[in-house]
C-alpha atoms as a PDB file:
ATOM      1  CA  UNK A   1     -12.039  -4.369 -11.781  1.00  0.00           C
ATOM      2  CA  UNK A   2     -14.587  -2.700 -14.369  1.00  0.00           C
ATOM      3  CA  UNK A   3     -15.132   1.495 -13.367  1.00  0.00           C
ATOM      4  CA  UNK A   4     -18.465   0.724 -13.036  1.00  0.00           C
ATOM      5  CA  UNK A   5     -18.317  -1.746 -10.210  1.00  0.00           C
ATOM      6  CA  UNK A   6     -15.383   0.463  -8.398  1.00  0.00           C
ATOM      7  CA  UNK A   7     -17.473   3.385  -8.937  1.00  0.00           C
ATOM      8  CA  UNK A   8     -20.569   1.433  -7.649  1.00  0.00           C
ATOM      9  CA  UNK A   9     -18.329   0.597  -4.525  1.00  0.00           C
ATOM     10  CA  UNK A  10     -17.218   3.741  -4.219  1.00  0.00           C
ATOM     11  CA  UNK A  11     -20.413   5.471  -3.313  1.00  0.00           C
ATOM     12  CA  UNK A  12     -21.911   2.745  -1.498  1.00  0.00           C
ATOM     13  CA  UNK A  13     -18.805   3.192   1.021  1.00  0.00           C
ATOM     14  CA  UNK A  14     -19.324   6.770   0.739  1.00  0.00           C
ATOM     15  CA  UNK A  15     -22.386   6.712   1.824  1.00  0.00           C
ATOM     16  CA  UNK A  16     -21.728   4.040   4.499  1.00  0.00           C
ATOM     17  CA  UNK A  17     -19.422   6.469   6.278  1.00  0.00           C
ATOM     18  CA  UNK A  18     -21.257   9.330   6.011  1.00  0.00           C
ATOM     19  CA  UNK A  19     -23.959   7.526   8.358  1.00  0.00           C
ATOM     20  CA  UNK A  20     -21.839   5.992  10.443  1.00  0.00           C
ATOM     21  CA  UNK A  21     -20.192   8.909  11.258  1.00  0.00           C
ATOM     22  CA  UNK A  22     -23.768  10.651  11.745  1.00  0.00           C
ATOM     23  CA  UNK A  23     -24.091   7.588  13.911  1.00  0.00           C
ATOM     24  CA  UNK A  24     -20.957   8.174  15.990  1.00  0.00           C
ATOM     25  CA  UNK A  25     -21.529  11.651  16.261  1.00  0.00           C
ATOM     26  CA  UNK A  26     -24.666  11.194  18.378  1.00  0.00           C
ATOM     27  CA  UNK A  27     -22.306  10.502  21.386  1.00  0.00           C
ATOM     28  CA  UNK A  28     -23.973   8.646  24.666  1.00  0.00           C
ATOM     29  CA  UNK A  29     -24.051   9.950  27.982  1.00  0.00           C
ATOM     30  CA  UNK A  30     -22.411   6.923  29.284  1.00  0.00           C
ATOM     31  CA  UNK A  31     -20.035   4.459  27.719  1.00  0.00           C
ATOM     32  CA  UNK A  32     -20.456  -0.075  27.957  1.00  0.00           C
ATOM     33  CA  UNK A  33     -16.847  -0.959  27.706  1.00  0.00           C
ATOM     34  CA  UNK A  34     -15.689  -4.359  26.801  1.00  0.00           C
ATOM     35  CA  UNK A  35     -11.869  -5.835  27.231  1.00  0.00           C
ATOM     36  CA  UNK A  36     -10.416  -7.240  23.797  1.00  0.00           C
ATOM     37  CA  UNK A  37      -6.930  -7.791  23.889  1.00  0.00           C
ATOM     38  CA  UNK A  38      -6.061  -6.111  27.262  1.00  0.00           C
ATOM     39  CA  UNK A  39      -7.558  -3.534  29.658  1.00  0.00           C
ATOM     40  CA  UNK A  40      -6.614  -0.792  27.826  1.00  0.00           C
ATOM     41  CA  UNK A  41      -7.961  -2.379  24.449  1.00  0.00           C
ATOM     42  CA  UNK A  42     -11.525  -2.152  24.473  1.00  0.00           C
ATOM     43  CA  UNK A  43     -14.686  -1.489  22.590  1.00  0.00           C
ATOM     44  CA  UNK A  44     -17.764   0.608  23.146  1.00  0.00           C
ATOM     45  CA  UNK A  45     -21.506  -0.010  22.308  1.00  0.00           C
ATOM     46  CA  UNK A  46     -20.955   2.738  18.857  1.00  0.00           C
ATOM     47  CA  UNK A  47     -17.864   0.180  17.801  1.00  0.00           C
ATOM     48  CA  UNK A  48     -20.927  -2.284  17.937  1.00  0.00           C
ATOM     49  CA  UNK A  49     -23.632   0.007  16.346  1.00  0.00           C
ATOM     50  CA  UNK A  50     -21.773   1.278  13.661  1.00  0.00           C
ATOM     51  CA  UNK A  51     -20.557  -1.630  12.348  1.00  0.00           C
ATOM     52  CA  UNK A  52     -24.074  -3.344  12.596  1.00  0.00           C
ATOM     53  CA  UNK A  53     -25.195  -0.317  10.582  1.00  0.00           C
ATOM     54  CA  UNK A  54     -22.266  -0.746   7.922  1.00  0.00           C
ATOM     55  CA  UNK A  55     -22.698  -4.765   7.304  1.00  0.00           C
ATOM     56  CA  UNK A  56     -26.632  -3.987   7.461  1.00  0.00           C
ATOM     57  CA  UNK A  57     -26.377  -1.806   4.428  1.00  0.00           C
ATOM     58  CA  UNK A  58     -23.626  -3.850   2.874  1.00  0.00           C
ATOM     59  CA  UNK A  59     -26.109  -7.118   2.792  1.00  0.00           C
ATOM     60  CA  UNK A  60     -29.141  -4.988   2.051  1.00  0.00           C
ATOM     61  CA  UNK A  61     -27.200  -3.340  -1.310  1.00  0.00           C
ATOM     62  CA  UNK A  62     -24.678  -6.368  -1.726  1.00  0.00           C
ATOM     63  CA  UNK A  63     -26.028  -9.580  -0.417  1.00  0.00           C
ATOM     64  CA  UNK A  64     -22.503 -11.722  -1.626  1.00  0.00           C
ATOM     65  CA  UNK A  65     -20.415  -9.914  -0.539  1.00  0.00           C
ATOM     66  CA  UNK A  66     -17.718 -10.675   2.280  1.00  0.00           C
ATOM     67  CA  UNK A  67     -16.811  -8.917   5.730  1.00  0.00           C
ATOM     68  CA  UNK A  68     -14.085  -8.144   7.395  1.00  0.00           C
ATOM     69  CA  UNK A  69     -15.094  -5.928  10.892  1.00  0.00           C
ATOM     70  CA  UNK A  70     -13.058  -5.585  13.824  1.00  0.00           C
ATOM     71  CA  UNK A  71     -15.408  -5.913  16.096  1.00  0.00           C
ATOM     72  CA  UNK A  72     -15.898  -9.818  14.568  1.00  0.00           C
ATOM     73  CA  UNK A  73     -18.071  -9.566  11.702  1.00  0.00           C
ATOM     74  CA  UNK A  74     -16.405 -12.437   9.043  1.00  0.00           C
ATOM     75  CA  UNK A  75     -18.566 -13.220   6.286  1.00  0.00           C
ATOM     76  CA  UNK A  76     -16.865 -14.954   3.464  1.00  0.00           C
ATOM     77  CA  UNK A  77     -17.374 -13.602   0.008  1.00  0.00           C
ATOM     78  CA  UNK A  78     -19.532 -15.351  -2.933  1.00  0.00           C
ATOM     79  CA  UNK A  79     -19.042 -12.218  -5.220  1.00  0.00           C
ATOM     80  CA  UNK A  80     -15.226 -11.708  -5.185  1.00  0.00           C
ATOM     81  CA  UNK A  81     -15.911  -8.279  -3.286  1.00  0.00           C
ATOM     82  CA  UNK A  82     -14.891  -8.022   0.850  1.00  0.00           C
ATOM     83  CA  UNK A  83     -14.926  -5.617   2.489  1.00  0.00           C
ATOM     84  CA  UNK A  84     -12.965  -4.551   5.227  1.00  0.00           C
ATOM     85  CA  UNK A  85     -13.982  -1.944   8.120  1.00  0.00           C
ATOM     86  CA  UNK A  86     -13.181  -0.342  11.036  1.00  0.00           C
ATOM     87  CA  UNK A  87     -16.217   1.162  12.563  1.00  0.00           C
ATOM     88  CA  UNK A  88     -14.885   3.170  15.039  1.00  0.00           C
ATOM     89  CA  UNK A  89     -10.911   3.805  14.256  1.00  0.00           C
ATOM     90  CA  UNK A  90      -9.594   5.388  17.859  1.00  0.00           C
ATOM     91  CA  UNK A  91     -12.314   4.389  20.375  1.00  0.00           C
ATOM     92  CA  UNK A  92      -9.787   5.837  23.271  1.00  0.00           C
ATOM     93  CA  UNK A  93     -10.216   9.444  21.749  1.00  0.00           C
ATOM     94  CA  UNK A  94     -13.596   8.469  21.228  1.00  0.00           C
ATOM     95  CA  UNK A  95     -14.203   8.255  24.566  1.00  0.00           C
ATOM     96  CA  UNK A  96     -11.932  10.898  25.783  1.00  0.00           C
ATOM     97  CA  UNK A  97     -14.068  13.291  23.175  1.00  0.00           C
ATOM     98  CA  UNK A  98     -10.696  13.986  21.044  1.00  0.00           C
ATOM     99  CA  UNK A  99     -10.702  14.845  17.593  1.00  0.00           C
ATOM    100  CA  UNK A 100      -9.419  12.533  15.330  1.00  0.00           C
ATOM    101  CA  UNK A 101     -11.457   9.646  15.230  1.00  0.00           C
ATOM    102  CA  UNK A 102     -12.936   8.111  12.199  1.00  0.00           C
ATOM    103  CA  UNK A 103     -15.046   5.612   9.934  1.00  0.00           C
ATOM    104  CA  UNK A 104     -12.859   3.447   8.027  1.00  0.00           C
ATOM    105  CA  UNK A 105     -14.124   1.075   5.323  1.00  0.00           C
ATOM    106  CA  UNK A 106     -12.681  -0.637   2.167  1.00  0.00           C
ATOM    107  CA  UNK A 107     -13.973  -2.841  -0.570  1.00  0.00           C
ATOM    108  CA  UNK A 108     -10.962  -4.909  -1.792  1.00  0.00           C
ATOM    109  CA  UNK A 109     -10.960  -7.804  -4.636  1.00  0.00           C
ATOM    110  CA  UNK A 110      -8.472 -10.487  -5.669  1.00  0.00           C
ATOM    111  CA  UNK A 111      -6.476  -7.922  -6.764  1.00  0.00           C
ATOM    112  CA  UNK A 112      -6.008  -5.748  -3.794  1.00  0.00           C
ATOM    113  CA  UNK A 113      -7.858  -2.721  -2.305  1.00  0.00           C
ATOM    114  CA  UNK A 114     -10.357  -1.189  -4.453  1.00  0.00           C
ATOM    115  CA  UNK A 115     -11.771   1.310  -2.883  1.00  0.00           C
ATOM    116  CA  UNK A 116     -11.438   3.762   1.026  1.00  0.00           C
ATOM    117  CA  UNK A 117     -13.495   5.570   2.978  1.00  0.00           C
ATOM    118  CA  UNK A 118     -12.554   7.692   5.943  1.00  0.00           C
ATOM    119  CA  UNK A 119     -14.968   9.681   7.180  1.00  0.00           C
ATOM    120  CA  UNK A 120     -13.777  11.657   9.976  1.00  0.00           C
ATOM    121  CA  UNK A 121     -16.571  14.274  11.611  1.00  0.00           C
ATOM    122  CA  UNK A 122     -15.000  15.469  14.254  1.00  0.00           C
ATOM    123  CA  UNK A 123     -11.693  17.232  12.021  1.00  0.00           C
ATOM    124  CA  UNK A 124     -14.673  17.687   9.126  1.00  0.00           C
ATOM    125  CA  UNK A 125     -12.660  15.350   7.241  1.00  0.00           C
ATOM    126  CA  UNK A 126     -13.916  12.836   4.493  1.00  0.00           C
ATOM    127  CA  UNK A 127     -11.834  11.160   2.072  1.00  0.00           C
ATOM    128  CA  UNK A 128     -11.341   8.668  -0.574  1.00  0.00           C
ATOM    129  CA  UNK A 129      -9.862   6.681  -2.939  1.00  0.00           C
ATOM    130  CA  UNK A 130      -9.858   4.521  -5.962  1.00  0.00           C
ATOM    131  CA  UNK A 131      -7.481   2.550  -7.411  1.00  0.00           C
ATOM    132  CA  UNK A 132      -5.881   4.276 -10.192  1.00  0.00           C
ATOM    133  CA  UNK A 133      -7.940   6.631  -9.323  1.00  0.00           C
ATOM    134  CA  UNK A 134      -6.367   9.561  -7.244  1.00  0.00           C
ATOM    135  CA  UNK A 135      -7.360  10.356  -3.633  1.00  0.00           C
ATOM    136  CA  UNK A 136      -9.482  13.076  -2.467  1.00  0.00           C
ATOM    137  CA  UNK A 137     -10.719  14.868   0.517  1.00  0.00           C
ATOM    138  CA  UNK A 138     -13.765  16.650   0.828  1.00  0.00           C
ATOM    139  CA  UNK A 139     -14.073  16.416  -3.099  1.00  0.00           C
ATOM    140  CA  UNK A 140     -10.821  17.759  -3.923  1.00  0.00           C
ATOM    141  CA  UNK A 141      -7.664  16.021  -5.420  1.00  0.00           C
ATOM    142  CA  UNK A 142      -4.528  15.358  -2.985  1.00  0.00           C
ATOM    143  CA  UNK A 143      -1.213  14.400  -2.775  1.00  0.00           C
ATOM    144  CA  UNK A 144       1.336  13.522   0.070  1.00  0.00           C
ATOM    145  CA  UNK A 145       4.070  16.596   0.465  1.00  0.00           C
ATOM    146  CA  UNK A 146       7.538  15.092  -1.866  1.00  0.00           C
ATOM    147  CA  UNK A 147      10.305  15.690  -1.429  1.00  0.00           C
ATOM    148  CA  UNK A 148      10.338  16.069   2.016  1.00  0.00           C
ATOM    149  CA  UNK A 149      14.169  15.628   4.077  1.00  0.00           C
ATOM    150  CA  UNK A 150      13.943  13.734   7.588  1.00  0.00           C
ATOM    151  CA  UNK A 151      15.152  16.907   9.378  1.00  0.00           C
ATOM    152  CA  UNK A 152      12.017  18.869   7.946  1.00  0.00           C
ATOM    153  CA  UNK A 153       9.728  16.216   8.339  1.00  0.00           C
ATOM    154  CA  UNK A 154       6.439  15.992  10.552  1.00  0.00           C
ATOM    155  CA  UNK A 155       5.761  12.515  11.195  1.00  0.00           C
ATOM    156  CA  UNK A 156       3.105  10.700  12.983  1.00  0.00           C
ATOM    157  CA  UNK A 157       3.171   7.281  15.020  1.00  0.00           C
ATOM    158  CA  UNK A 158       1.105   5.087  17.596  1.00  0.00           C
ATOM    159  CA  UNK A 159       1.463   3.275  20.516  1.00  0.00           C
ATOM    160  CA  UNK A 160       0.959  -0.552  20.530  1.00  0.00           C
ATOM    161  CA  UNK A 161      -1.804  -2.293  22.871  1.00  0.00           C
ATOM    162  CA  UNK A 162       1.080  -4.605  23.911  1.00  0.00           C
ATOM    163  CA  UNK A 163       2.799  -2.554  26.804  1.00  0.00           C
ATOM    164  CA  UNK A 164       6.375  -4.316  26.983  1.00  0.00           C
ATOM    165  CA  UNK A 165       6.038  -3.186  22.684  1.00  0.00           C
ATOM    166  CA  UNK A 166       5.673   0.507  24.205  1.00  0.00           C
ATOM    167  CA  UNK A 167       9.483  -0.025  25.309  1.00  0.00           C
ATOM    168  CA  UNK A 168      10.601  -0.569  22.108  1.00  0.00           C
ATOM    169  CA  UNK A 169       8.413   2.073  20.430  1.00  0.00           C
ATOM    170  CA  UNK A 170       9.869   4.749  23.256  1.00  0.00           C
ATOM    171  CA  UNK A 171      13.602   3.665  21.850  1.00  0.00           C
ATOM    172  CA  UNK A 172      13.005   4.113  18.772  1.00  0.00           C
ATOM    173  CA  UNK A 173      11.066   7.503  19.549  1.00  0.00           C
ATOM    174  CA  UNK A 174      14.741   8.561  21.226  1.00  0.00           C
ATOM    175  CA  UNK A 175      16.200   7.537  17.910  1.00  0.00           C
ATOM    176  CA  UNK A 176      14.115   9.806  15.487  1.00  0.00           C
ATOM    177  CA  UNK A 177      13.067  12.779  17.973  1.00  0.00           C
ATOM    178  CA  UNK A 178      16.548  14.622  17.553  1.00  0.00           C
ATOM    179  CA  UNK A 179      16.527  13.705  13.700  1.00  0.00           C
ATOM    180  CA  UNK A 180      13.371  14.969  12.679  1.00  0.00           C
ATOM    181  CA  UNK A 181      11.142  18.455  12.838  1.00  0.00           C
ATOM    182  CA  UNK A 182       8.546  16.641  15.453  1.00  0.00           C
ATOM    183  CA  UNK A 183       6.306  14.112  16.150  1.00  0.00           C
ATOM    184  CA  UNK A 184       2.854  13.898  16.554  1.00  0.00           C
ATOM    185  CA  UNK A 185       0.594  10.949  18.050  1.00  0.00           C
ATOM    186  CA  UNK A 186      -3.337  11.903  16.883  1.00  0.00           C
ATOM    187  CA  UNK A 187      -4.566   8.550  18.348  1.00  0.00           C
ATOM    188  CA  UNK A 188      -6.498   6.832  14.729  1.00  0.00           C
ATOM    189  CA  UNK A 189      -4.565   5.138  11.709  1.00  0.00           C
ATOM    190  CA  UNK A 190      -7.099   6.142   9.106  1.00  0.00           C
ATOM    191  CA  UNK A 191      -6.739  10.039   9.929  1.00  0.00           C
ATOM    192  CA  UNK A 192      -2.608   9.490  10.689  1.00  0.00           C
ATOM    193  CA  UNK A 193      -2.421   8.256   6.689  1.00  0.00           C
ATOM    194  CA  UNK A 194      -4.759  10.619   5.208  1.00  0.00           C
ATOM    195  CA  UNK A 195      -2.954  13.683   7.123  1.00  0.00           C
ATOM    196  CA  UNK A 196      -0.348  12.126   4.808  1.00  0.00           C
ATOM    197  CA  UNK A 197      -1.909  12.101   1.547  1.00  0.00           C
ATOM    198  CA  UNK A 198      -3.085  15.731   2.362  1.00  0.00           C
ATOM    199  CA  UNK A 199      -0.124  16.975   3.055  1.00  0.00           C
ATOM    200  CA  UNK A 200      -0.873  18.077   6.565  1.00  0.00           C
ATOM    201  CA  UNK A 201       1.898  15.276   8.029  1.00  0.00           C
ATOM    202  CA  UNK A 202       4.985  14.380   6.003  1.00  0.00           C
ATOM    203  CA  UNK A 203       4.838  10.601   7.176  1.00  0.00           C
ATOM    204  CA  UNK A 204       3.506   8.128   9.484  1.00  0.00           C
ATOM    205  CA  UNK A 205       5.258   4.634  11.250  1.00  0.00           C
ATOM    206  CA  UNK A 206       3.372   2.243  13.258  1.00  0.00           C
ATOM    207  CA  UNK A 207       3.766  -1.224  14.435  1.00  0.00           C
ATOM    208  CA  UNK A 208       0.590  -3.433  15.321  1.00  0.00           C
ATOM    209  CA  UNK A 209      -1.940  -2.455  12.365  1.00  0.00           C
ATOM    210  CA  UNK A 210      -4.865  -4.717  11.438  1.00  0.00           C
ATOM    211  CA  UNK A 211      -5.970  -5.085   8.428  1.00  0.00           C
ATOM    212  CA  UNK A 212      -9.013  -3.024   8.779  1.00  0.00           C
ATOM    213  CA  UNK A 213      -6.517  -0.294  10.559  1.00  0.00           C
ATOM    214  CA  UNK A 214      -4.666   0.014   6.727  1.00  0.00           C
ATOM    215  CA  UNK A 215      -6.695  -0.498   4.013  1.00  0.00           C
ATOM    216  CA  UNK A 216      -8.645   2.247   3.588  1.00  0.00           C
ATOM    217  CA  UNK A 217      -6.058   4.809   4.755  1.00  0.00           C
ATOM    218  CA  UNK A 218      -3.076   2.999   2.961  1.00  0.00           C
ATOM    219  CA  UNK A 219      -5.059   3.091  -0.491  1.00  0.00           C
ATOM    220  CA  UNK A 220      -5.905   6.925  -0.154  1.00  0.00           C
ATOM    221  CA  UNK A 221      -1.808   7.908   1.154  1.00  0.00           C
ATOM    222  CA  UNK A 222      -0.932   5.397  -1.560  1.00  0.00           C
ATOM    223  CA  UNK A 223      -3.097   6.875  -4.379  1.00  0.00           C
ATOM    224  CA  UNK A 224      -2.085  10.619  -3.407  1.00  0.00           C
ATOM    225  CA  UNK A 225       1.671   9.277  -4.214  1.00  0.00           C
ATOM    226  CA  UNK A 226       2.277   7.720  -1.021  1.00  0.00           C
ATOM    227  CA  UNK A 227       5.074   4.651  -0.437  1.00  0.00           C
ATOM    228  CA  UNK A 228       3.398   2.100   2.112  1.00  0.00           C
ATOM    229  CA  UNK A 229       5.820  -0.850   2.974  1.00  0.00           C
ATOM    230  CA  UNK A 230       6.760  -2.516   6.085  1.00  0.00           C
ATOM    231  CA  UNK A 231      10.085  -2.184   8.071  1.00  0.00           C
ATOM    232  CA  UNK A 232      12.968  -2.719   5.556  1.00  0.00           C
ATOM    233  CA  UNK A 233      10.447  -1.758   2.834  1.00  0.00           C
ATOM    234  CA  UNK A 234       8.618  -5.147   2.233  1.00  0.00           C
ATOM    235  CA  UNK A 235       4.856  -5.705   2.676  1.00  0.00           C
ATOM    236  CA  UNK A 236       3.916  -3.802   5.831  1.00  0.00           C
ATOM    237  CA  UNK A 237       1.624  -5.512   7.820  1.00  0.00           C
ATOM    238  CA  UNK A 238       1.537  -6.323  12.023  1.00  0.00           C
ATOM    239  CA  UNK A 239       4.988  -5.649  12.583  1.00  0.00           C
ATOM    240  CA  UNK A 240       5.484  -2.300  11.684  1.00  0.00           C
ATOM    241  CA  UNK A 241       3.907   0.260   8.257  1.00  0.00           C
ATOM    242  CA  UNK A 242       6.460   2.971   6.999  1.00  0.00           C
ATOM    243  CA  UNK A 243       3.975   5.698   5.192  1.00  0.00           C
ATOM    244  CA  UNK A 244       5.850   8.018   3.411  1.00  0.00           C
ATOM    245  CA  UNK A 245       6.494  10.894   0.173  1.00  0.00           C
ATOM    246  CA  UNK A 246       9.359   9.061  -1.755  1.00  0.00           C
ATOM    247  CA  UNK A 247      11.971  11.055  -0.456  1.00  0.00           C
ATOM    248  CA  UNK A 248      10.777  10.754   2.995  1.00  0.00           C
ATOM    249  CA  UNK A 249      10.253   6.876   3.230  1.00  0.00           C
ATOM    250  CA  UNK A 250      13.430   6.194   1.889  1.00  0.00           C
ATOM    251  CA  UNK A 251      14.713   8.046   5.014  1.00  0.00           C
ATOM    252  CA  UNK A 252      12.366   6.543   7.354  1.00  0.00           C
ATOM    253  CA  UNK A 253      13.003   3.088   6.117  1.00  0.00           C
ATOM    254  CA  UNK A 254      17.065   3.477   6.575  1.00  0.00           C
ATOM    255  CA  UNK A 255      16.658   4.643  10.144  1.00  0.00           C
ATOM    256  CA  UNK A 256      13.817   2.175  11.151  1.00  0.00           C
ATOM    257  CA  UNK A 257      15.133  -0.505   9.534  1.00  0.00           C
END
């Protein structure tokens, strides 16, 4: 992709999750919940807003281009450009009024993820990526924490929507607790992998990612020197993402995998 275009990408997204965090950060006095993939997986009226505001400005500034949303905007692409965004990453915190949730969004070509947003106003945290182009929070160059031994390391996880999963997420909970310094659960994927790429967590598993739940945090941890695989350290996706420093994932991977 030409700098230009990334760069053009780059601050539309930019701006895109500055105002839908604005958005989100105008919290209602009440809460319309609706049921997705179980009673405990739901959606709010700001899921719904803000990503009405983000594909709004998307086809206002890009007409052609494609959407991916969670909360079901697909538009195919005609420009090559789609992009891909979760408009409200941690709606249970959300609506709990914990810190931690965010504004995802990613543009992403035939090549792969472009460009990431997360925009995080509750932990005053905004940050972003390009590719081959570092990652940065609140204007400033990061990079994930390397080398970093298991026994010294402050990870990060999530709990699936699927509760039977939760059974097989506590095992493997029992498996790492003793190995590792501790382990955190902040409740969004898009501030879990940027704590990584800051340095402020040493590395992050999860099983049951979307698409929009990765792409925008994976390309900033992966930009600030990040490994991103799956399980056994091929393509992460559904089944589980492995987020680590070098040193780190290598660890993580032999004692997940």
């Amino acid at each position: 992709m030409e700098i230009s275009l990334q760069l053009e990408l780059l601050e539309l997204a930019k701006a895109m999750g500055r105002e839908a965090g604005a958005l989100l950060s105008q919290r209602p006095s009440g809460f319309e919940l609706s049921t997705k993939s179980n009673e405990i997986d739901f959606a709010t009226q700001m899921d719904k807003a803000s990503e009405a505001h983000i594909v709004s400005r998307i086809h206002s500034a890009r007409p052609d281009d494609g959407v991916i949303g969670e909360e079901g905007s697909n538009i195919p692409s005609k420009s090559g450009i789609t992009w891909v965004i979760d408009p409200l990453d941690g709606t249970v915190n959300y609506v709990y009024n914990i810190p931690g949730w965010n504004v995802s969004i990613a543009a992403k070509d035939s090549d792969g993820v472009q460009v990431g947003v997360v925009s995080a106003p509750s932990v005053n945290g905004f940050w972003y990526a390009t590719a081959g182009g570092g990652a940065f929070a609140n204007g400033e160059r990061i990079k994930c924490n390397d080398p970093v031994n298991l026994d010294r390391a402050m990870i990060t996880t999530g709990f699936a929507y699927d509760l039977e999963k939760r059974n097989e997420q506590a095992d493997l909970i029992k498996k790492l607790a003793p190995k590792v310094r501790d382990i955190r659960r902040l409740g969004a994927a898009g501030t879990d992998f940027a704590y990584v790429a800051m340095g402020v967590l040493d590395g992050y598993y999860e099983y049951g990612l979307n698409e929009w739940d990765m792409a925008a945090g994976g390309l900033i941890a992966t930009e600030a020197g990040a490994i991103l695989t799956g399980r056994n350290g091929g393509a992460p996706g559904k089944e589980m993402i492995i987020c680590a420093g070098p040193t780190l994932h290598a660890q993580l991977v032999a004692e997940i995998g």
